[in-house]
C-alpha atoms as a PDB file:
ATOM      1  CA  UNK A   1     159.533  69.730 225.995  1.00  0.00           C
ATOM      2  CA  UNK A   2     160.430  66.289 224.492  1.00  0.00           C
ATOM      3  CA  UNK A   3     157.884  64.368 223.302  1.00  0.00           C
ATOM      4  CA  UNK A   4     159.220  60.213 223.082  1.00  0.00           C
ATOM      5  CA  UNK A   5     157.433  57.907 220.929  1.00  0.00           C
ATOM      6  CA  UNK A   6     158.573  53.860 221.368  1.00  0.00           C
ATOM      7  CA  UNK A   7     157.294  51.069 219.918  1.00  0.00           C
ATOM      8  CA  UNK A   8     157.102  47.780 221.709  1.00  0.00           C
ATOM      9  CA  UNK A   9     155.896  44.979 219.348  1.00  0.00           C
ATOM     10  CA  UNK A  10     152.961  46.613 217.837  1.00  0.00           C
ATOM     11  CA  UNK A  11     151.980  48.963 220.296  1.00  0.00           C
ATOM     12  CA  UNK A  12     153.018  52.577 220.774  1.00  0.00           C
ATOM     13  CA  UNK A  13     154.061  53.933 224.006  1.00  0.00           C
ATOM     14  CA  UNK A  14     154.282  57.959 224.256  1.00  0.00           C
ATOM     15  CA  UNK A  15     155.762  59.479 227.435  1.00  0.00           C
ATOM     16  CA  UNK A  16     156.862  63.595 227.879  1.00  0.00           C
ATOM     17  CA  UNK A  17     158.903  65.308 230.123  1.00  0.00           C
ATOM     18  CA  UNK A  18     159.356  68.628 231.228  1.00  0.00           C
ATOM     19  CA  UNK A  19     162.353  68.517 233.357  1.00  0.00           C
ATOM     20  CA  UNK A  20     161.363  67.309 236.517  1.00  0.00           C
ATOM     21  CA  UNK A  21     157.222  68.092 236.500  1.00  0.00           C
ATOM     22  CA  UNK A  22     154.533  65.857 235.025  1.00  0.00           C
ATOM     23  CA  UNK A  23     152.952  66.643 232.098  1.00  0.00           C
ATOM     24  CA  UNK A  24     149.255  67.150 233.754  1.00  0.00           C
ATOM     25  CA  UNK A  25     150.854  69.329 236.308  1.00  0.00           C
ATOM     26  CA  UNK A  26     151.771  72.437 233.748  1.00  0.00           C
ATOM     27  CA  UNK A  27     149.585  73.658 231.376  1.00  0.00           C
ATOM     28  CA  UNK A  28     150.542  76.602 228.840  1.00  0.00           C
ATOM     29  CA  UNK A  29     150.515  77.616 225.432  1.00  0.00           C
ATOM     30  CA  UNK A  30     153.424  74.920 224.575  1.00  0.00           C
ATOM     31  CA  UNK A  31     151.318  72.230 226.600  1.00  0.00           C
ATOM     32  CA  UNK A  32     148.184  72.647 224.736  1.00  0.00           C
ATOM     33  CA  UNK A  33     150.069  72.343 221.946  1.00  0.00           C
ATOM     34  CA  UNK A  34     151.616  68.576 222.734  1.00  0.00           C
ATOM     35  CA  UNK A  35     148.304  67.570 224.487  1.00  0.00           C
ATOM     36  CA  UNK A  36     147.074  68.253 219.988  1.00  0.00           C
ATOM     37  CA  UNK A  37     149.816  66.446 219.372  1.00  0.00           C
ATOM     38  CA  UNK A  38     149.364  63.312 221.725  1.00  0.00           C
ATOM     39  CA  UNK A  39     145.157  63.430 220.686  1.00  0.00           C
ATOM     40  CA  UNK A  40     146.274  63.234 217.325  1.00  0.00           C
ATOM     41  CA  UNK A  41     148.776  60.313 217.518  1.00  0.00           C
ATOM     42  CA  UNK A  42     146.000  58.518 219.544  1.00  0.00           C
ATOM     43  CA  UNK A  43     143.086  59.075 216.341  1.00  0.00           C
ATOM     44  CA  UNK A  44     145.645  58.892 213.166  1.00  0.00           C
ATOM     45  CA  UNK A  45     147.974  56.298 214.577  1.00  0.00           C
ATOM     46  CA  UNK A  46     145.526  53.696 216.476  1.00  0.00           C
ATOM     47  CA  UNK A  47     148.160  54.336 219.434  1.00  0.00           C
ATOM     48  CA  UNK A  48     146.187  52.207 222.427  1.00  0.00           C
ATOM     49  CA  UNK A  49     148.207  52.675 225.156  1.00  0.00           C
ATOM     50  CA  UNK A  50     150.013  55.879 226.818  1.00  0.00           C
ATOM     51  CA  UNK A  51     152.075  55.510 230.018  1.00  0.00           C
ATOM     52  CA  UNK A  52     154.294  58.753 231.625  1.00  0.00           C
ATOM     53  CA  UNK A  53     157.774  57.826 231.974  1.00  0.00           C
ATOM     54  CA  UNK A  54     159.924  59.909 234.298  1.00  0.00           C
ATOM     55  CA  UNK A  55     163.106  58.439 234.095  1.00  0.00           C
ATOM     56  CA  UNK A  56     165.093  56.640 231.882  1.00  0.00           C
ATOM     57  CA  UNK A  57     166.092  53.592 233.608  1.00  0.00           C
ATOM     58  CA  UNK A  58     162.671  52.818 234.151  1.00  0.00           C
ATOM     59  CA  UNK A  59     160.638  49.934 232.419  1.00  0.00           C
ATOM     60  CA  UNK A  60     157.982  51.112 230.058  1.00  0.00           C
ATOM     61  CA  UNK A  61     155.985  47.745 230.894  1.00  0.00           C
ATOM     62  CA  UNK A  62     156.001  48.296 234.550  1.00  0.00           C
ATOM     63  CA  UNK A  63     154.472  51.778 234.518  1.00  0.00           C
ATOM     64  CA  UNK A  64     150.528  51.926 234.622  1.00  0.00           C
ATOM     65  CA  UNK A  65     148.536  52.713 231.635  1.00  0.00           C
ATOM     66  CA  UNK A  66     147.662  56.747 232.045  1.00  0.00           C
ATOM     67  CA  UNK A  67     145.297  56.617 228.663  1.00  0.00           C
ATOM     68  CA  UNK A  68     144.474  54.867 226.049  1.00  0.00           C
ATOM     69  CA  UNK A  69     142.359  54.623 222.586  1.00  0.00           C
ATOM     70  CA  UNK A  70     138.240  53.692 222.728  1.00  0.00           C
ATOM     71  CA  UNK A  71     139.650  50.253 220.771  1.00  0.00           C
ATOM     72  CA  UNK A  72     141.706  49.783 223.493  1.00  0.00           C
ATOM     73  CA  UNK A  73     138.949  50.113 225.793  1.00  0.00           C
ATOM     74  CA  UNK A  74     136.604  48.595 224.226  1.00  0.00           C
ATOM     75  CA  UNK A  75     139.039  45.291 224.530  1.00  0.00           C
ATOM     76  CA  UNK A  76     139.095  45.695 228.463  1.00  0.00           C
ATOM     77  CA  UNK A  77     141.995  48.262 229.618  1.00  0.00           C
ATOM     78  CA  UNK A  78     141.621  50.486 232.047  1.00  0.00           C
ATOM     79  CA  UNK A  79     143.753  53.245 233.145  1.00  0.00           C
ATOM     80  CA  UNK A  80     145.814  52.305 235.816  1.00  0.00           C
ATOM     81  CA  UNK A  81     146.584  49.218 234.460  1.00  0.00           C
ATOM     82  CA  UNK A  82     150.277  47.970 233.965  1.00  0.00           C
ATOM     83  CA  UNK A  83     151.043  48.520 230.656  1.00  0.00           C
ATOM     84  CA  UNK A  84     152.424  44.801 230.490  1.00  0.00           C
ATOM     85  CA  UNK A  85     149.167  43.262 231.817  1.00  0.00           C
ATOM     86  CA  UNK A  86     147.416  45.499 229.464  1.00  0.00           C
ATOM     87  CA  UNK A  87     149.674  44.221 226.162  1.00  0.00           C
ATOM     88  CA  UNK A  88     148.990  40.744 227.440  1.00  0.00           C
ATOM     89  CA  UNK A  89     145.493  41.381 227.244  1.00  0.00           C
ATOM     90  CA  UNK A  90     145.447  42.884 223.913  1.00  0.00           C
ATOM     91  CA  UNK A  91     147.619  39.829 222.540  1.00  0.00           C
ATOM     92  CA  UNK A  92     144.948  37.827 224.230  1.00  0.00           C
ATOM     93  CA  UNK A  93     141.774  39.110 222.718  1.00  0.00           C
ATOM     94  CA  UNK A  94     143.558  39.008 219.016  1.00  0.00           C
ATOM     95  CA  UNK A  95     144.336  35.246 219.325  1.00  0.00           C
END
């Protein structure tokens, strides 16, 4: 299990993969253990958005928002929102 943190201006974007199955599709003893690991990065790092990247070529902004932080919502995103319109936003309410 790989566990990718990237950083796109100030935000945080955390993806996993398992070979070839989503993340919310296995569930075991080493799952539990990165779902700890993801909650954590959320509370101790402010992390606001998470999106699920499955391959490599694909754009981090154009994938939809699969969680994010209570400040995050609290500022307007919702899950299933691209994680570009979702930055945008954020940038927006700071200004």
């Amino acid at each position: 299990m790989d566990i990718h943190r990237e950083v796109i201006g100030t935000q945080y974007y955390l993806y996993g993969a398992l070979q070839w199955f989503p993340i919310e599709f296995v569930m075991n003893e080493k799952m539990i253990l990165v779902n700890q690991y993801m909650s954590r990065l959320v509370f101790e790092e402010g992390l606001v958005l998470c999106v699920t990247k499955s391959h490599p070529a694909q754009s981090l902004l154009r994938l939809p928002v699969a969680s994010c932080s209570e400040q995050a919502r609290q500022r307007g995103v919702v899950i299933g929102m691209e994680a570009e319109e979702a930055l945008l936003l954020l940038q927006k309410e700071e200004a």
